[in-house]
Protein backbone atom coordinates (compact mmCIF):
# COMPACT_ATOMS: atom_id res chain seq x y z
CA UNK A 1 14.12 18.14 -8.58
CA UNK A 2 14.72 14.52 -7.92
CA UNK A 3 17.63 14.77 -5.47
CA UNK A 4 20.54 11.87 -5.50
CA UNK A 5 20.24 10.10 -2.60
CA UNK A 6 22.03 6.78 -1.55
CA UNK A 7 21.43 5.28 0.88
CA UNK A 8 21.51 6.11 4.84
CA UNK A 9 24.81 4.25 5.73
CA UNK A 10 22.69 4.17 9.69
CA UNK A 11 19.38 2.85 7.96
CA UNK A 12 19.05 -0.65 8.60
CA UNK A 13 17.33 -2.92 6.22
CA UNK A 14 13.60 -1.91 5.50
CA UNK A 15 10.92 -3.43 4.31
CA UNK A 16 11.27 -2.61 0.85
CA UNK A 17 15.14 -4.22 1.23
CA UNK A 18 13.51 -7.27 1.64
CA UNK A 19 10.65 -7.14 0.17
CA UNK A 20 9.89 -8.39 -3.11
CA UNK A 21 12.59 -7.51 -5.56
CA UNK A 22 14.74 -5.91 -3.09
CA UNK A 23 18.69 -6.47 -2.80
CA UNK A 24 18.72 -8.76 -0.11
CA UNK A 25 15.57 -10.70 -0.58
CA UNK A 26 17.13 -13.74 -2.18
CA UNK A 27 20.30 -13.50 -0.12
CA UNK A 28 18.18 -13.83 3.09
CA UNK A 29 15.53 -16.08 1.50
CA UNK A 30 18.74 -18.72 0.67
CA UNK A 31 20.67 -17.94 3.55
CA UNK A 32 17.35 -18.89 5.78
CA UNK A 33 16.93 -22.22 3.69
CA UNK A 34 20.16 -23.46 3.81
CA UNK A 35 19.78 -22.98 7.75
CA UNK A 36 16.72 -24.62 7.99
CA UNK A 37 17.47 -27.22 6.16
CA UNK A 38 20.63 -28.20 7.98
CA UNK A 39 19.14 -28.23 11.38
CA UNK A 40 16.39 -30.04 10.33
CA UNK A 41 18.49 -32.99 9.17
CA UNK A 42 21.07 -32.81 11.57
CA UNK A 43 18.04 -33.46 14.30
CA UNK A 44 16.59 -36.03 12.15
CA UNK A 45 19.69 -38.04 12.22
CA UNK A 46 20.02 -37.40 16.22
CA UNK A 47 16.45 -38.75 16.01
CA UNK A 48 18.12 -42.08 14.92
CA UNK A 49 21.13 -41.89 16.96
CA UNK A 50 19.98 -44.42 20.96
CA UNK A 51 20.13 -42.36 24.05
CA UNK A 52 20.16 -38.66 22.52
CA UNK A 53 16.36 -37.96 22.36
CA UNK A 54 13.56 -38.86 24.70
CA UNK A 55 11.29 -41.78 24.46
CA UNK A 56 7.31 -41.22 24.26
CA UNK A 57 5.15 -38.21 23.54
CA UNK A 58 8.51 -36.12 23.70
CA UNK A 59 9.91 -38.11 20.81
CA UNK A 60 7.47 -37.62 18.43
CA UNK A 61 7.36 -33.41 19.33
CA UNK A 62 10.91 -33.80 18.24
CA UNK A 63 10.62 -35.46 15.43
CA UNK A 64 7.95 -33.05 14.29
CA UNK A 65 9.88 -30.26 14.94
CA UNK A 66 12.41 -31.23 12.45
CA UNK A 67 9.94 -31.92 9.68
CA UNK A 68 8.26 -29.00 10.60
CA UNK A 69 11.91 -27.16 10.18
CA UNK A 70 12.52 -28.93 6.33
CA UNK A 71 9.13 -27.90 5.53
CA UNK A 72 9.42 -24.21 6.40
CA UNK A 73 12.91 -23.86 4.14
CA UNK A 74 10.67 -25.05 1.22
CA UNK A 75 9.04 -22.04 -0.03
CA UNK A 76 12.25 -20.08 0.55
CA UNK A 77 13.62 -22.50 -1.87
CA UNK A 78 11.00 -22.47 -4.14
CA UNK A 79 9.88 -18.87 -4.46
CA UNK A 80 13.53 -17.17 -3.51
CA UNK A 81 11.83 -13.92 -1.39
CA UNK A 82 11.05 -13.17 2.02
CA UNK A 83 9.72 -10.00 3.66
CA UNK A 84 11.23 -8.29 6.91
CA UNK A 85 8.17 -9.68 8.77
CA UNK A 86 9.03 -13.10 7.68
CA UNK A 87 12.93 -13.30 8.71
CA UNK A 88 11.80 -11.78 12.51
CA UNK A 89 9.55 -14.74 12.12
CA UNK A 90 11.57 -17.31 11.69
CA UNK A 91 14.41 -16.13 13.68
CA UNK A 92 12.09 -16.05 16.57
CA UNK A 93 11.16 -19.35 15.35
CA UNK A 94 14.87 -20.65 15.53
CA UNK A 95 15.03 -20.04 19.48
CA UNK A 96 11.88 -21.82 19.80
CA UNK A 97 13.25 -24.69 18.05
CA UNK A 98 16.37 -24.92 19.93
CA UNK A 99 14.02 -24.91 23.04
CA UNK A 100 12.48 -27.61 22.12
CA UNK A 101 14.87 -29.68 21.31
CA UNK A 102 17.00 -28.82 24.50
CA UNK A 103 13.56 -30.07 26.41
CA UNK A 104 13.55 -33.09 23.95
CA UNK A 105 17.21 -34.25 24.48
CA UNK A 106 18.28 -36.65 27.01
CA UNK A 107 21.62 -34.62 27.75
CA UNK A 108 21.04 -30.68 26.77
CA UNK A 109 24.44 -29.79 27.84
CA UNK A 110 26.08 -31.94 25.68
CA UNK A 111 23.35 -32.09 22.68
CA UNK A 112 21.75 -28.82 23.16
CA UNK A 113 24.75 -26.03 23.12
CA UNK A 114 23.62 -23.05 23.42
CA UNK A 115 25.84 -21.73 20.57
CA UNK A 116 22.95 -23.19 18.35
CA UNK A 117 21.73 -19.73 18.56
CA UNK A 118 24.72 -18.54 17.09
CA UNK A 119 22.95 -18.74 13.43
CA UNK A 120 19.43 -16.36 14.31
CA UNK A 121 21.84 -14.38 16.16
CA UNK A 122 23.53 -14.08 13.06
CA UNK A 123 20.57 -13.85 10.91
CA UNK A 124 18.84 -10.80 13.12
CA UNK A 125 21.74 -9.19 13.09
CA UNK A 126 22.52 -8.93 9.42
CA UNK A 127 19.21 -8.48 7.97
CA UNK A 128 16.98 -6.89 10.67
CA UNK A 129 15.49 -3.74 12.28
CA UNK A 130 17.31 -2.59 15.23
CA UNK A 131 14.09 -3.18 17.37
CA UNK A 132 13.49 -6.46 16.35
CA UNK A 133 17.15 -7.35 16.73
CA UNK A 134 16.62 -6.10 20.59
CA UNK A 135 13.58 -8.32 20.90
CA UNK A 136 15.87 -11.20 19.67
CA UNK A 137 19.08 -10.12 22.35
CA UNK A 138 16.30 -10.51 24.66
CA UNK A 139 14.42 -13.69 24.32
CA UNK A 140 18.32 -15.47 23.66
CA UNK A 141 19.03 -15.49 27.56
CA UNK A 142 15.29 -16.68 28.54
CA UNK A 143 15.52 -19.36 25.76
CA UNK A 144 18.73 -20.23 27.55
CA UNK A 145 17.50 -20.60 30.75
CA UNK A 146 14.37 -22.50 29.66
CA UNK A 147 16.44 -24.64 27.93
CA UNK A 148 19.36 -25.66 30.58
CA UNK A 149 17.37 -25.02 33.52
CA UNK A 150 17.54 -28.97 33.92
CA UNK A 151 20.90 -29.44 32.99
CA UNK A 152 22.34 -27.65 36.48
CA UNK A 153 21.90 -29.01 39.92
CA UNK A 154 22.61 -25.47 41.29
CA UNK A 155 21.06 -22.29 40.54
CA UNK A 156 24.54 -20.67 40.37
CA UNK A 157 26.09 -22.60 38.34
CA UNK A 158 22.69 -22.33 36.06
CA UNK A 159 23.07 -18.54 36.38
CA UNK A 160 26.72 -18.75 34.89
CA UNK A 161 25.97 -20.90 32.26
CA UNK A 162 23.37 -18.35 31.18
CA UNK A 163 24.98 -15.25 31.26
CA UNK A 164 28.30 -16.78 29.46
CA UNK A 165 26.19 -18.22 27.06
CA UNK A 166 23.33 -15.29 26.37
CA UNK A 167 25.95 -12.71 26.87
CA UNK A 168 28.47 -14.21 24.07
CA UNK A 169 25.78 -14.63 21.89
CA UNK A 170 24.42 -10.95 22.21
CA UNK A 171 28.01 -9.92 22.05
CA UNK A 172 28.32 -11.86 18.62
CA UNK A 173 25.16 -10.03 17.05
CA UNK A 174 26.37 -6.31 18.59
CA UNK A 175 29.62 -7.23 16.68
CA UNK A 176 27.98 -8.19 13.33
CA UNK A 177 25.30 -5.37 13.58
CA UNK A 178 28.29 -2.93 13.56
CA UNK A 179 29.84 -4.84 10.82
CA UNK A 180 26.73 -4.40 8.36
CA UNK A 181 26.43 -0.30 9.67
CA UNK A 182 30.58 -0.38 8.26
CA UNK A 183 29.46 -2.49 5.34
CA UNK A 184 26.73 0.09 4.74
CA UNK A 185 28.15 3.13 5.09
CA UNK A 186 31.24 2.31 2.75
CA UNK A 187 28.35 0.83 -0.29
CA UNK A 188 26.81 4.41 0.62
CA UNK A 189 30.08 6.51 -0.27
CA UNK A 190 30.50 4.14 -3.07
CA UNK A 191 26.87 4.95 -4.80
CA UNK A 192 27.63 8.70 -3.72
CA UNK A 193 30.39 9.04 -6.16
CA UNK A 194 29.07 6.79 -9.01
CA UNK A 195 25.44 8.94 -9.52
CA UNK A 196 26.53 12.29 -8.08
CA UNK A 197 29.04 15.17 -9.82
CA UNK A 198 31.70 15.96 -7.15
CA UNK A 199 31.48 19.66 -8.69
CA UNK A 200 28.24 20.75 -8.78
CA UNK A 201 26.74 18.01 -6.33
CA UNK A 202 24.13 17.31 -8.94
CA UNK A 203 23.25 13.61 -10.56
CA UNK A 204 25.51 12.60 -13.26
CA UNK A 205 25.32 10.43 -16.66
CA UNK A 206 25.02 6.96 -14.85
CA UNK A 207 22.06 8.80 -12.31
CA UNK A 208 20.35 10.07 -15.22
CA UNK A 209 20.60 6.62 -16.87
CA UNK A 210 18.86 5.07 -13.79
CA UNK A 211 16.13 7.15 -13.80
CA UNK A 212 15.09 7.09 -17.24
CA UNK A 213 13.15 4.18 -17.06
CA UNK A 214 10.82 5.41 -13.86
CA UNK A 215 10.40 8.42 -16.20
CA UNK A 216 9.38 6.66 -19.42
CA UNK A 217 6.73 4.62 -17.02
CA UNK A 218 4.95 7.17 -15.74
CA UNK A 219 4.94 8.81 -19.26
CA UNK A 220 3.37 6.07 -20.64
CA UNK A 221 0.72 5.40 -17.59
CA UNK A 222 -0.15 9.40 -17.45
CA UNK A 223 0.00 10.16 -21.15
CA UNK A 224 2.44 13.04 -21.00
CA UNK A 225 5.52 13.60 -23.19
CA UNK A 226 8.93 13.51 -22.10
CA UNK A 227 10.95 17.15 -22.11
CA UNK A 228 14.76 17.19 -22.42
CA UNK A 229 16.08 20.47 -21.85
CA UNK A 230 19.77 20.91 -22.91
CA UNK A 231 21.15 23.85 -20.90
CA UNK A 232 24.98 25.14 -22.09
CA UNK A 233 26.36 28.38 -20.75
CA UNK A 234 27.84 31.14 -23.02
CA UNK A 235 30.47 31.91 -22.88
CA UNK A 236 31.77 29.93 -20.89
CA UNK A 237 35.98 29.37 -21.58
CA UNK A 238 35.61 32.76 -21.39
CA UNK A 239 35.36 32.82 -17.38
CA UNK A 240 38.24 30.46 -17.14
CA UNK A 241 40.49 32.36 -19.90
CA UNK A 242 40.12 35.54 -17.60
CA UNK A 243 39.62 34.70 -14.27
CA UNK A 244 40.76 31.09 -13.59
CA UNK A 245 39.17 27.74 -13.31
CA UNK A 246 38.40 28.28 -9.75
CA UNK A 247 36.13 30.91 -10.59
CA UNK A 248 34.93 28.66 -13.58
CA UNK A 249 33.78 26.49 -10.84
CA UNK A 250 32.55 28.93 -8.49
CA UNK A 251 30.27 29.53 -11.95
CA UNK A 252 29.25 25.91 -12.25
CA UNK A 253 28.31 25.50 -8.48
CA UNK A 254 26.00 28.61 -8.55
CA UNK A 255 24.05 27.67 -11.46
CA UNK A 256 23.62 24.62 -10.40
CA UNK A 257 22.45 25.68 -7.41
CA UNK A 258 19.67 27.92 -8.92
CA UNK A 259 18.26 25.26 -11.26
CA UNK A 260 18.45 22.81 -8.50
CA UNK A 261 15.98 25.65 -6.85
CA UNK A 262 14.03 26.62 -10.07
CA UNK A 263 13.02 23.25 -11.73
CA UNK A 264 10.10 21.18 -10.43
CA UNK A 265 10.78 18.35 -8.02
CA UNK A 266 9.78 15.68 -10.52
CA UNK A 267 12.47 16.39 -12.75
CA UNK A 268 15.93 15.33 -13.45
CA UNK A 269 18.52 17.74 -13.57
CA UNK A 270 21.86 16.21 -14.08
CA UNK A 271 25.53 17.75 -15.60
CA UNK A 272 26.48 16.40 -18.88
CA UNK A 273 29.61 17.40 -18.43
CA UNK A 274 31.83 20.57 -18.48
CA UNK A 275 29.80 23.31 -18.65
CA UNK A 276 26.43 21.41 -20.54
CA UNK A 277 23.65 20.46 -18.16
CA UNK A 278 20.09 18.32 -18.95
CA UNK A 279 16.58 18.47 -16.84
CA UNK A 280 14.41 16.20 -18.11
CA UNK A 281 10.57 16.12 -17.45
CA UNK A 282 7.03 15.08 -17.88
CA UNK A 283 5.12 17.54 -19.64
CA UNK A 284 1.51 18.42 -21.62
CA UNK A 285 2.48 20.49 -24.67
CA UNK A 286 5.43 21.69 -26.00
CA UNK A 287 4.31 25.68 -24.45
CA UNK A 288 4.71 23.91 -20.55
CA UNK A 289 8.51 22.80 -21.89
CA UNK A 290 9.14 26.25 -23.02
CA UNK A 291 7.80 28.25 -20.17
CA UNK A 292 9.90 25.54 -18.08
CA UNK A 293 12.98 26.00 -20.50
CA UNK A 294 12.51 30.32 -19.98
CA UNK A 295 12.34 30.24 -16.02
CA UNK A 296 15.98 28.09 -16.30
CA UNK A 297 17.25 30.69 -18.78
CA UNK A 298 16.11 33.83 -16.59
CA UNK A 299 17.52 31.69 -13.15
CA UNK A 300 20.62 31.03 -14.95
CA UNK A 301 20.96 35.05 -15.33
CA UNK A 302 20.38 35.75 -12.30
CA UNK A 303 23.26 33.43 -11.08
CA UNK A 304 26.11 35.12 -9.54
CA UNK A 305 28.70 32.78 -8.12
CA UNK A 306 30.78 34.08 -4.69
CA UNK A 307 32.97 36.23 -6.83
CA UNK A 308 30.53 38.16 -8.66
CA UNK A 309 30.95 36.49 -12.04
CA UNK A 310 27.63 35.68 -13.86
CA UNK A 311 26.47 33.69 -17.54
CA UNK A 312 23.58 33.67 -19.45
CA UNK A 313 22.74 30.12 -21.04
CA UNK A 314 21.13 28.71 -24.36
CA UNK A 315 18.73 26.26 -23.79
CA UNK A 316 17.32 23.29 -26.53
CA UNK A 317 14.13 21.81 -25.87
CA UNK A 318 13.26 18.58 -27.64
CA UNK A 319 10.09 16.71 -26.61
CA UNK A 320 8.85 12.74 -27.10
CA UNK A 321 5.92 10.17 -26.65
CA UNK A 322 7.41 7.32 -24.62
CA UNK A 323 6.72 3.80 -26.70
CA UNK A 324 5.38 0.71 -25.58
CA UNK A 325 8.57 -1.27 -26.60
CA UNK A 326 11.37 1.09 -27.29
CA UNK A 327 14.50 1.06 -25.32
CA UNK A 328 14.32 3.85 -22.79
CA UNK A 329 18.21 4.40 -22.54
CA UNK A 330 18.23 4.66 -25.98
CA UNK A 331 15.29 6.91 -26.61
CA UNK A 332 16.84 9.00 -24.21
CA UNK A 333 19.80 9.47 -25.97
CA UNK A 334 18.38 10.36 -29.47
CA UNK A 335 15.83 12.78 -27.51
CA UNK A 336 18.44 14.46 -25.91
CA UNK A 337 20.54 14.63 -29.15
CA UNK A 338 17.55 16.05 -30.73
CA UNK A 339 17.24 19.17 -27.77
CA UNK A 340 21.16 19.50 -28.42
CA UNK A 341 20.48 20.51 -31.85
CA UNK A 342 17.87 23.03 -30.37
CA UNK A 343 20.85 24.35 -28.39
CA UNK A 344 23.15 24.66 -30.77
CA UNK A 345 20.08 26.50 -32.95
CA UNK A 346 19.76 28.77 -30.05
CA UNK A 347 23.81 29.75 -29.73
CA UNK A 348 23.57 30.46 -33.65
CA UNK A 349 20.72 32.61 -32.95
CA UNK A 350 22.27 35.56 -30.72
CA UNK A 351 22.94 32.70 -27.44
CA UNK A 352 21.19 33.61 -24.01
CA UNK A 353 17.71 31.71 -25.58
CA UNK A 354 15.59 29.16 -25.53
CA UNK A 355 15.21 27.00 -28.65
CA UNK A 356 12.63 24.20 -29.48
CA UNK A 357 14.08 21.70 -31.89
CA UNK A 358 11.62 20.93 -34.58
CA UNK A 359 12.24 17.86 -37.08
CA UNK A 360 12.94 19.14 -40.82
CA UNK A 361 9.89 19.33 -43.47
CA UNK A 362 9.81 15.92 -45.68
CA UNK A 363 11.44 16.26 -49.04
CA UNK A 364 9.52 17.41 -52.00
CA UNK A 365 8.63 14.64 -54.23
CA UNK A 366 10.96 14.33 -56.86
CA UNK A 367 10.21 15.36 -60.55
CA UNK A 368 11.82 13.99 -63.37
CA UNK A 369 14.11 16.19 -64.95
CA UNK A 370 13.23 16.97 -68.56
CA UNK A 371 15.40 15.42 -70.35
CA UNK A 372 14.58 12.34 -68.58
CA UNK A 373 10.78 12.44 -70.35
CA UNK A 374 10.22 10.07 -73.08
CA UNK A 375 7.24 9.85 -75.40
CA UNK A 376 5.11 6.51 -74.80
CA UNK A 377 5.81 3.83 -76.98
CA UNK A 378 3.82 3.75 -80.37
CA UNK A 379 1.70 0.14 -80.32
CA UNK A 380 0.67 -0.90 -83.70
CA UNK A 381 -2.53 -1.08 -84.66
CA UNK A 382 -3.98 -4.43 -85.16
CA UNK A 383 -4.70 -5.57 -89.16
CA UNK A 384 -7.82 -6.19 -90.43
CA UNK A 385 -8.64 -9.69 -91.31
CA UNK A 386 -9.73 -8.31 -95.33
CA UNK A 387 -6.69 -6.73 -95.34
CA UNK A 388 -4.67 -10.03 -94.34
CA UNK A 389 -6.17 -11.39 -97.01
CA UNK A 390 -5.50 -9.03 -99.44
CA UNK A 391 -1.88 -8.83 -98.89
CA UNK A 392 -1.62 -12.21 -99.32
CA UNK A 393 -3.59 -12.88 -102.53
């Protein structure tokens, strides 16, 4: 069975986060421009400011720096993605920049703050791998001391200067790291309870909603059929009437426990709702839904929940070829209307069953009563031209 599973509230962004069509990508793709693009002009007007950046050789590095900084936020602009690789990239790239220009600057101290880092502290933080955040918390002092190593006359004072600096910076990203774990976990428990059925633990409407569409694609691209299996216990108030809804429950969580076990791990299985379930499935021919639908039914028997009580179940089986065009949420629906019927086929037939649905026979053609014939209009026969002639002589 396809298990729910949201995500690890301790999983940092992956590579398919921000990858190409992941949740972050654009986030971090805009977030990185906007950066990029503000340092770059803010050096380019210190460029034009007298007595902030070097003369010679050293000028021109600087001023090439910045362009080179305006150009990188360009295809972040333009094409709105960026992979994991990428962001450890450039934040790597923003303490080289701030290096440079610390080097460049006439005055690092007081044009050169090492709180420039603040924003790929930031950056690592938020969006990367624990590892590569540690490689970042690690070059951030040595990029500090490269860059104010002429800005002390003493190597104490130096030595301060770095670890104040270096060690609020790392301090910032520890803090922010935790923050996105919090963020994390909370957007986990929150995607918990919208796909998963607090009874049962199985996936619920919404979850089976979101994975119709995966299912309808690799219909299509393996040239199966789609199986809904509509599973309803007998019987079921019954259980309730006479021995409580506890035990009703008890009932619920032990046969979902045994399809969970019994159905293949590409399917769905999801609850409906009170005591109707669905499994949904890629299959050859209707005989692989059926000898799918009969190993539920017989599990389902088998079922006893921690008090002893067991149910059998009827099951519907209703089968489709996925379309090129059609709306999967909606050809779910009508497919899984279609396997109710089946059910309710199989409760009318004795219960404790398994029931294919199969469309009614086309009307007969429709004969005209009777009384509805009419004899086909006389046409008169034409006159000869003698006889014209004749009749009017």
């Amino acid at each position: 069975m396809t298990p729910v599973r949201p995500p690890d509230p301790d999983r940092p962004p992956s590579r398919s986060d921000l990858g190409p069509g992941g949740p972050e990508n654009r986030v971090a793709a805009l977030l990185l421009a906007v950066l990029l693009l503000a340092g770059g002009l803010v050096g380019l007007v210190n460029l034009a400011l007298d007595g902030v950046v070097r003369d010679g050789v050293v000028r021109t590095t600087y001023g090439l720096t910045m362009i080179a900084c305006l150009l990188a936020a360009v295809p972040l602009v333009v094409r709105r993605r960026i992979g994991l690789w990428q962001t450890f990239g450039l934040v790597l790239l923003g303490d080289l920049v701030y290096v440079v220009v610390a080097l460049c600057i006439e005055d690092p101290v007081r044009y050169a703050t090492p709180l420039v880092l603040l924003f790929p502290s930031v950056v690592a933080a938020w969006f990367l791998v624990p590892w590569m955040l540690g490689v970042h918390m690690a070059v951030t002092p040595v990029a500090v001391l490269v860059a104010m190593q002429h800005g002390y006359d003493s190597a104490g004072g130096l030595a301060v200067q770095v670890a104040i600096s270096a060690g609020t910076l790392d301090l910032v990203a520890v803090g922010v790291s935790l923050l996105r774990r919090r963020e994390r976990r909370l957007l986990a428990a929150t995607e918990a309870l919208s796909q998963r059925d607090p009874l049962t633990g199985l996936g619920n409407r919404r979850y089976l909603v979101e994975q119709v569409p995966r299912l309808w694609r690799q219909a299509r691209r393996e040239g199966e059929r789609v199986a809904a299996l509509v599973i309803d216990l007998d019987h079921f108030k019954q259980v309730n009437d006479r021995h409580g809804h506890a035990a009703g429950d008890a009932v619920l969580r032990a046969v979902a426990g045994v399809l969970a076990d019994t159905v293949r791990p590409s399917d769905v299985l999801a609850r409906l709702g009170g005591e109707e379930l669905v499994v949904l499935g890629l299959v050859g021919d209707p005989g692989e839904a059926a000898h799918l639908a009969e190993r539920l039914r017989l599990a389902v028997c088998a079922a006893r929940s921690v008090h002893g009580h067991a149910v059998t179940a009827s099951i519907g089986v209703a089968l489709a070829h996925p379309g090129d065009v059609e709306d999967a949420v909606g050809a779910l629906w009508r497919l899984v209307d279609r396997a109710d019927a089946a059910m309710y086929a199989a409760k009318q037939g004795g219960r404790d069953r398994v029931a294919t649905f199969a469309p009614p026979p086309p009307p007969p053609p429709r004969r005209a009563p009777a009384t509805e014939l009419v004899d086909p209009p006389t046409v008169p026969a034409p006159r000869l031209p003698g006889a014209a002639r004749t009749e009017s002589g």
